[in-house]
N, C-alpha and C. Protein backbone atom coordinates (compact mmCIF):
# COMPACT_ATOMS: atom_id res chain seq x y z
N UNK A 1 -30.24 -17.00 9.62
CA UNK A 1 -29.90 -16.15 8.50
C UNK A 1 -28.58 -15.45 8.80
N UNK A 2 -27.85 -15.69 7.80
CA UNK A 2 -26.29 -14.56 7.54
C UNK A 2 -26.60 -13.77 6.85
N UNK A 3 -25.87 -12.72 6.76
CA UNK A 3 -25.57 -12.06 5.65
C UNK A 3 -23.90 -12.01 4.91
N UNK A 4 -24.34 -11.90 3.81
CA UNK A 4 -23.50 -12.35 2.66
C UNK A 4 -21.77 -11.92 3.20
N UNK A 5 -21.82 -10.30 3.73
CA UNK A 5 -20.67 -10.12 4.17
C UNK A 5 -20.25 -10.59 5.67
N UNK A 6 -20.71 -11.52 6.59
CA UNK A 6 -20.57 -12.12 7.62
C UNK A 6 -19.76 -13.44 7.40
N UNK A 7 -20.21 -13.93 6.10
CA UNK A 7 -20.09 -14.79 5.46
C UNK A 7 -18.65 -15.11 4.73
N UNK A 8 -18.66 -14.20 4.12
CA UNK A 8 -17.26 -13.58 3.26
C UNK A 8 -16.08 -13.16 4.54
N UNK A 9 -16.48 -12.70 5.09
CA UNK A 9 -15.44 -12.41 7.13
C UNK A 9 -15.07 -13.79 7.23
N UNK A 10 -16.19 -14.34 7.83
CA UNK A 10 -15.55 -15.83 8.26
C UNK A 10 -14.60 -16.95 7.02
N UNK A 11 -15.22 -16.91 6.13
CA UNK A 11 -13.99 -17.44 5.56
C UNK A 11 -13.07 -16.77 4.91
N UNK A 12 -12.77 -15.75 5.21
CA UNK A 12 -11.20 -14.89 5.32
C UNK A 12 -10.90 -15.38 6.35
N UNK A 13 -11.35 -15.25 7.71
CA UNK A 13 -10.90 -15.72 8.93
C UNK A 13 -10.39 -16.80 9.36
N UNK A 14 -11.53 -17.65 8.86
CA UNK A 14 -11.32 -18.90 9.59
C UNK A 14 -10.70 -20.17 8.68
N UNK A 15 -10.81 -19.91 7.31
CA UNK A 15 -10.43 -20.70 6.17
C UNK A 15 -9.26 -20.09 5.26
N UNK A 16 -8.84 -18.80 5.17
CA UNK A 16 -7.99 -18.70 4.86
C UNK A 16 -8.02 -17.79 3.07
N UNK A 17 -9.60 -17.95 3.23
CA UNK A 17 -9.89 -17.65 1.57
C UNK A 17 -9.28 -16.40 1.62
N UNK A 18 -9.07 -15.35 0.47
CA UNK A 18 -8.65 -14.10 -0.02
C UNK A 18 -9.63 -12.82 -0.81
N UNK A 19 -9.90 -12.10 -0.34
CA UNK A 19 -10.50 -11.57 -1.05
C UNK A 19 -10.06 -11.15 -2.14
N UNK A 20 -10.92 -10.89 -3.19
CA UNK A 20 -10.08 -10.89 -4.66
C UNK A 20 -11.04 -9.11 -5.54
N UNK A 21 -12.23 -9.30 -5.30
CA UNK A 21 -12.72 -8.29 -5.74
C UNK A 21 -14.29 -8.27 -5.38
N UNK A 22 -15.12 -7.22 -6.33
CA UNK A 22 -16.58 -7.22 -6.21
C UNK A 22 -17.01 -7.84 -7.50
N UNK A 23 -18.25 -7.76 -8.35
CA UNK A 23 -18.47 -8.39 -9.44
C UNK A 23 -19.07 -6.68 -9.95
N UNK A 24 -18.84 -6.47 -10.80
CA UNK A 24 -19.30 -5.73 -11.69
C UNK A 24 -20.69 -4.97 -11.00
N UNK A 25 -21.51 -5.55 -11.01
CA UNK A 25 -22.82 -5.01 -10.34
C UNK A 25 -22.44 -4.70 -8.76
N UNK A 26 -21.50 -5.23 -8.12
CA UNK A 26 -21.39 -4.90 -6.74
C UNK A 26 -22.64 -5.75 -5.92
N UNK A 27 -22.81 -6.78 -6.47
CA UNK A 27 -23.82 -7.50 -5.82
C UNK A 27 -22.97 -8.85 -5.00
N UNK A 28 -21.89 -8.85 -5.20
CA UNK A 28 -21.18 -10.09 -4.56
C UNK A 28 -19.55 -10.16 -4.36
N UNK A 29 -18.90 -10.88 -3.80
CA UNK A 29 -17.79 -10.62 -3.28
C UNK A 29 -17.10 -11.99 -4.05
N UNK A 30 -15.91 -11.97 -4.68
CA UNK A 30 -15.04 -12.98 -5.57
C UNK A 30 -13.69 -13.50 -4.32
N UNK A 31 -13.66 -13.84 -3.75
CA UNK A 31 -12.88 -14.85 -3.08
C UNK A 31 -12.27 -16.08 -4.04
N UNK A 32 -10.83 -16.65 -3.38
CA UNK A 32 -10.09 -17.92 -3.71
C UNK A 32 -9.10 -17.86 -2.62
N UNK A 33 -8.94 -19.56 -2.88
CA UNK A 33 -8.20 -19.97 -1.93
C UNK A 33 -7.18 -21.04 -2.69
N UNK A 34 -5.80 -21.28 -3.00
CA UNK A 34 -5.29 -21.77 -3.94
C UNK A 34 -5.99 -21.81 -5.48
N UNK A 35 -6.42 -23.32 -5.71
CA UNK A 35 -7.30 -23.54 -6.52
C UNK A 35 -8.61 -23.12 -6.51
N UNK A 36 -9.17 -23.23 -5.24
CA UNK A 36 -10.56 -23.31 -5.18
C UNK A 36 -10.81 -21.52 -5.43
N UNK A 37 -12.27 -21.52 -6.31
CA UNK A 37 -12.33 -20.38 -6.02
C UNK A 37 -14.28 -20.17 -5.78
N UNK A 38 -14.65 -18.84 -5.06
CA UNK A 38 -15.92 -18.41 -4.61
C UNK A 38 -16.55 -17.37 -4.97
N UNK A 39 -18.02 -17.34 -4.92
CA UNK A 39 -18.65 -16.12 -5.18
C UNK A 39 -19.73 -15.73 -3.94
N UNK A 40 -19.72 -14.94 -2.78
CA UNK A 40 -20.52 -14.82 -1.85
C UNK A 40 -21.43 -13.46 -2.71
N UNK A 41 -22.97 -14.28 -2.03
CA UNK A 41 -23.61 -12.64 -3.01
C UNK A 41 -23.83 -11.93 -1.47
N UNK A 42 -23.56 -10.41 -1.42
CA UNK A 42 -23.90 -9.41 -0.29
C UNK A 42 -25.22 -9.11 0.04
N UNK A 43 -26.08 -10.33 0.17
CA UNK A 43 -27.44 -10.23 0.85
C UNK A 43 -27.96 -11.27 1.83
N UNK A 44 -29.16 -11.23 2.41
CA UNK A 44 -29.47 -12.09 3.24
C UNK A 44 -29.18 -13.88 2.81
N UNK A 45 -28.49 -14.58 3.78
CA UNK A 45 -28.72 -15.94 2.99
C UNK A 45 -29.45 -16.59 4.23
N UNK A 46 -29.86 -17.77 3.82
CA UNK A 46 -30.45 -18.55 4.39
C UNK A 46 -29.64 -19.76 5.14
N UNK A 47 -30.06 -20.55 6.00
CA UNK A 47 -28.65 -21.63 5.89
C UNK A 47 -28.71 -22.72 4.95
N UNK A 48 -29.44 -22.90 4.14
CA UNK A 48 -29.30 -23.94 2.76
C UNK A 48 -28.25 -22.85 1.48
N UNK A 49 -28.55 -21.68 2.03
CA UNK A 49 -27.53 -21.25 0.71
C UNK A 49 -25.84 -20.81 1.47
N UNK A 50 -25.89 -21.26 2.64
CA UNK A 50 -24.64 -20.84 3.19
C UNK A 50 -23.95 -22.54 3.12
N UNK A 51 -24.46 -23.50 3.41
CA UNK A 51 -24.19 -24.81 3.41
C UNK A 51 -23.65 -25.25 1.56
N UNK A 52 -24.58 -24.32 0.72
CA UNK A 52 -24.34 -25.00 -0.58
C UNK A 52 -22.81 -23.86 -0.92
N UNK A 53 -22.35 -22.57 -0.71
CA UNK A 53 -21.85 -21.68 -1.14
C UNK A 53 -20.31 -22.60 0.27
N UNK A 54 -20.27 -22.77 0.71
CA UNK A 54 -19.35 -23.79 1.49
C UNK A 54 -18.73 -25.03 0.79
N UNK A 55 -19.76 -25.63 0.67
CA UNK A 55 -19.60 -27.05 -0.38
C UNK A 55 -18.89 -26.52 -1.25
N UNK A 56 -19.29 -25.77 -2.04
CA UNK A 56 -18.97 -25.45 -3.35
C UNK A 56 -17.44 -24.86 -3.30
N UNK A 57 -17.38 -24.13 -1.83
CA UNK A 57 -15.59 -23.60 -1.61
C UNK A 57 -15.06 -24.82 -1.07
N UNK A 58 -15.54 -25.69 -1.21
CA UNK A 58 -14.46 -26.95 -0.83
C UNK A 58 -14.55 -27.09 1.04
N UNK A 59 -15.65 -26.53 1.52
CA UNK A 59 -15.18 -26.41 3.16
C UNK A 59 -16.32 -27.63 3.68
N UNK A 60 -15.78 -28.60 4.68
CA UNK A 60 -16.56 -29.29 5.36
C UNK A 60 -17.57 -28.90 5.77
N UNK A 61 -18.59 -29.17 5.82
CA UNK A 61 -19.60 -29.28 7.13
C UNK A 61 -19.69 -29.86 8.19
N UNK A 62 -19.49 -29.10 9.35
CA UNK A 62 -19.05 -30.06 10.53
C UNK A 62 -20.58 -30.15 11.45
């Protein structure tokens, strides 16, 4: 288990994404990276929802 803002760290860090804002409710964090863009939510994830929220930013699974 991650949590959502561990999550949102590492790919600022390690991928390069940007943070961009919160969402209205403050339940999640809006990241992009050129084109691609993300929504991390700020709670516990699991690793099936960290693997799908990856995919979805365009990042390998290694």
């Amino acid at each position: 288990m991650i949590h959502g803002e561990n999550l949102a760290k590492d790919l600022r860090r390690d991928h390069g994404f940007v943070h961009v804002g919160r969402t209205r409710d403050g339940k999640a964090v809006v990241m992009h990276k050129g084109d691609r863009w993300t929504v991390v939510p700020l709670r516990w994830l699991n690793n099936d929802a960290v693997d799908a929220i990856k995919a979805k930013a365009g990042i390998g699974l290694v």
